[in-house]
Protein backbone atom coordinates (compact mmCIF):
# COMPACT_ATOMS: atom_id res chain seq x y z
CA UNK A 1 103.59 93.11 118.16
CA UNK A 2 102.50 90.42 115.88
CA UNK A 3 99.01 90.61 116.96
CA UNK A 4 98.57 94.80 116.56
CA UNK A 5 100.14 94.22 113.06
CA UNK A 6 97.44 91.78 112.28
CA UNK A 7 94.68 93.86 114.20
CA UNK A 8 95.47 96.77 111.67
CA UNK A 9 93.10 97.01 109.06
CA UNK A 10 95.72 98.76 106.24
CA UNK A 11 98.38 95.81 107.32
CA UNK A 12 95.99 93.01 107.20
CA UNK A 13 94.57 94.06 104.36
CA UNK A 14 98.20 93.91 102.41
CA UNK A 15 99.13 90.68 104.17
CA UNK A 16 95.77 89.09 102.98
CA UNK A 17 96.65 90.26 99.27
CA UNK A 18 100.65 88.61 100.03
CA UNK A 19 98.98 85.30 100.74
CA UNK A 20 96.23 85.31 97.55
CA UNK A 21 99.59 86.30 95.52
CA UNK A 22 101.31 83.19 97.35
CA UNK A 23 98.40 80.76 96.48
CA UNK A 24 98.67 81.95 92.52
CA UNK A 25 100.19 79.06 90.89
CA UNK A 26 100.80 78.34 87.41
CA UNK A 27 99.27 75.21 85.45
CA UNK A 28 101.34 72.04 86.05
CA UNK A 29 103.26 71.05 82.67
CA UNK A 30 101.54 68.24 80.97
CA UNK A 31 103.08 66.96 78.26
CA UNK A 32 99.83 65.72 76.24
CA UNK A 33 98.48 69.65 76.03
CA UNK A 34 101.45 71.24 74.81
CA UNK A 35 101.93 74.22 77.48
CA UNK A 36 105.52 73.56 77.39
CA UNK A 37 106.43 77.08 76.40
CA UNK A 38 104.07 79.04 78.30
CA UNK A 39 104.97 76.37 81.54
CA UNK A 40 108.81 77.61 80.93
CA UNK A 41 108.00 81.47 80.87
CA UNK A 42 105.95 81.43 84.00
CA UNK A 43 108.63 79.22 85.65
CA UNK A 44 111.28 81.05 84.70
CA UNK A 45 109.45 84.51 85.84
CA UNK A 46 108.24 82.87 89.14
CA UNK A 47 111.94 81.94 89.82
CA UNK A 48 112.98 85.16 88.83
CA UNK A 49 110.49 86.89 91.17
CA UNK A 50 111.88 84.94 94.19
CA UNK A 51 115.16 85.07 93.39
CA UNK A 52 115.78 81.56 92.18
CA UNK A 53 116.58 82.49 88.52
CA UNK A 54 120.71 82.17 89.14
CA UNK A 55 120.05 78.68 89.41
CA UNK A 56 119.62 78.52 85.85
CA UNK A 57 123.08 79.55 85.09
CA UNK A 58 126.27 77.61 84.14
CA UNK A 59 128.75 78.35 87.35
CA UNK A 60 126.05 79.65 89.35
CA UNK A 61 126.95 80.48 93.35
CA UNK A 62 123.55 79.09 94.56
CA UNK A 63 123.49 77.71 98.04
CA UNK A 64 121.84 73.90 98.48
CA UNK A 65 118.51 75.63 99.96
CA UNK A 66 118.10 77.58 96.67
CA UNK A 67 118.90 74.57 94.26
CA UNK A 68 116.55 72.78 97.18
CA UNK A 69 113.78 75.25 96.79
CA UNK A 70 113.75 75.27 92.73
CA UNK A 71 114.05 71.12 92.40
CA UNK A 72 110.96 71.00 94.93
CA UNK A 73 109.13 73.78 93.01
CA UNK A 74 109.95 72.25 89.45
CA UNK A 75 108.90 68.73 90.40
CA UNK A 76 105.27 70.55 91.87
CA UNK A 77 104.99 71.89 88.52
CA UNK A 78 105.27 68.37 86.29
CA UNK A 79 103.03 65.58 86.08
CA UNK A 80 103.85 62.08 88.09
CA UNK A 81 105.58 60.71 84.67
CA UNK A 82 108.22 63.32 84.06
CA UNK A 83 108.80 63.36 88.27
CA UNK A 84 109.24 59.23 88.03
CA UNK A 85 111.90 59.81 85.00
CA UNK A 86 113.61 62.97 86.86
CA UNK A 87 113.73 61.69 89.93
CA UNK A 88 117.28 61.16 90.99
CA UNK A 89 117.81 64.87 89.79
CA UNK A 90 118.30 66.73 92.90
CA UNK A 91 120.48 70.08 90.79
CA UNK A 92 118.19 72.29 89.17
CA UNK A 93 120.34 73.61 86.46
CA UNK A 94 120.52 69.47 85.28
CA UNK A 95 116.85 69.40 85.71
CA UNK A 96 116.20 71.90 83.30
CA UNK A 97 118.85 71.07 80.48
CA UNK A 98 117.50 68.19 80.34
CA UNK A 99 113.62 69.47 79.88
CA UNK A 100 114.75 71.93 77.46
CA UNK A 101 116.63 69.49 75.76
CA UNK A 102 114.22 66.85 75.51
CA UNK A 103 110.75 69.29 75.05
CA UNK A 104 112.34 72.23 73.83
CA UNK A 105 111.86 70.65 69.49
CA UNK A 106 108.16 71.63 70.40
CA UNK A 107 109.32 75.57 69.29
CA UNK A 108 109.80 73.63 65.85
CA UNK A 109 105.84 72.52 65.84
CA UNK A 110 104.58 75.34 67.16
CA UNK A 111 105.90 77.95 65.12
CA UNK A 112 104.78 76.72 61.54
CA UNK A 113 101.59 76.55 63.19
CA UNK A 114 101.63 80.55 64.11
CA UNK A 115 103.12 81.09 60.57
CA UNK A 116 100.38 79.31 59.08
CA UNK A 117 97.53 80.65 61.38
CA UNK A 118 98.38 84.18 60.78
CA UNK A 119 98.93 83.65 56.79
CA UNK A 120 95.10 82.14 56.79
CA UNK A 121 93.89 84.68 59.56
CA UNK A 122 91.36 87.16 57.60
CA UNK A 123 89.61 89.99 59.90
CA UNK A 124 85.94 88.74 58.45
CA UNK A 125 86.04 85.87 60.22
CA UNK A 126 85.48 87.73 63.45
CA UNK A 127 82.54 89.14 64.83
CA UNK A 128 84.02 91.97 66.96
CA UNK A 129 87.20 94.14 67.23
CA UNK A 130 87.83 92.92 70.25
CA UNK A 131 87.55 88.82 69.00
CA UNK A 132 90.30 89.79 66.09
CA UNK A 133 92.85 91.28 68.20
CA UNK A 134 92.37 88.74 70.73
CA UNK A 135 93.12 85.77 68.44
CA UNK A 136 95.96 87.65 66.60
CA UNK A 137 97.89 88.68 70.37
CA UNK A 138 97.38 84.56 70.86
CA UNK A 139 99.39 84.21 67.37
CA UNK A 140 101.95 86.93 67.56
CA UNK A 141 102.52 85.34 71.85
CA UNK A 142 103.27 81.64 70.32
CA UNK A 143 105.87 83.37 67.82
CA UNK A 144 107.37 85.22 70.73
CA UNK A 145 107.50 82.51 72.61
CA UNK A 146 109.36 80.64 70.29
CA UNK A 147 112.11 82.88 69.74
């Protein structure tokens, strides 16, 4: 059965697309480029995609195989240094109090930074359309991102 599935041209061509979704990953969190917030919204929506996103919550009713699967995923997703320091943190919902609670002040650096990009941001210094709204999504994102 396995093999006809496979053999089908419409099937294989949807399970080839599955497995390029399944090799998307999102860039490991390094600490020394600041992609703290955008590492925490793609973790939090890749969690939420599989399911994992209760794991998160205070009281949650996740089984050991789901905290398993979100410790293993969040410790693929940080660099050797923050692993070393995390590492006798096998619950998830520990693991990522204490991110947010030691990385989560970077919301106070980057937001004066959108503030005082889009108070100096002036359309002539663009040389399309297309450059302008580009650079004022990336400003209006960061303040989202910091709410």
């Amino acid at each position: 059965m396995c093999k006809h599935i496979i053999a089908n041209p419409d099937t294989s061509h949807f399970l080839l697309k599955m497995a390029n979704l399944a090799k998307l990953k999102f860039a490991v969190w390094d600490i020394s480029r600041n992609n703290y917030l955008s590492w925490v919204l793609d973790a939090k929506i890749h969690l939420e995609a599989n399911s994992l996103g209760k794991t998160f919550v205070d009281g949650n009713d996740a089984s050991p195989e789901e905290n398993a699967k979100v410790v293993i995923f969040l410790r693929c997703h940080i660099r050797e240094a923050l692993k070393r320091e995390y590492m006798a943190v096998d619950n998830p919902l520990i693991l990522w109090k204490a991110l947010c609670k030691k990385y989560n002040h970077q919301k106070t650096v980057i937001f004066p930074r959108a503030i005082y990009e889009l108070t100096h941001f002036k359309f002539q210094g663009f040389k399309s359309v297309s450059e302008y709204n580009s650079a004022m999504h990336k400003i209006t994102s960061m303040m989202k991102l910091c709410e």
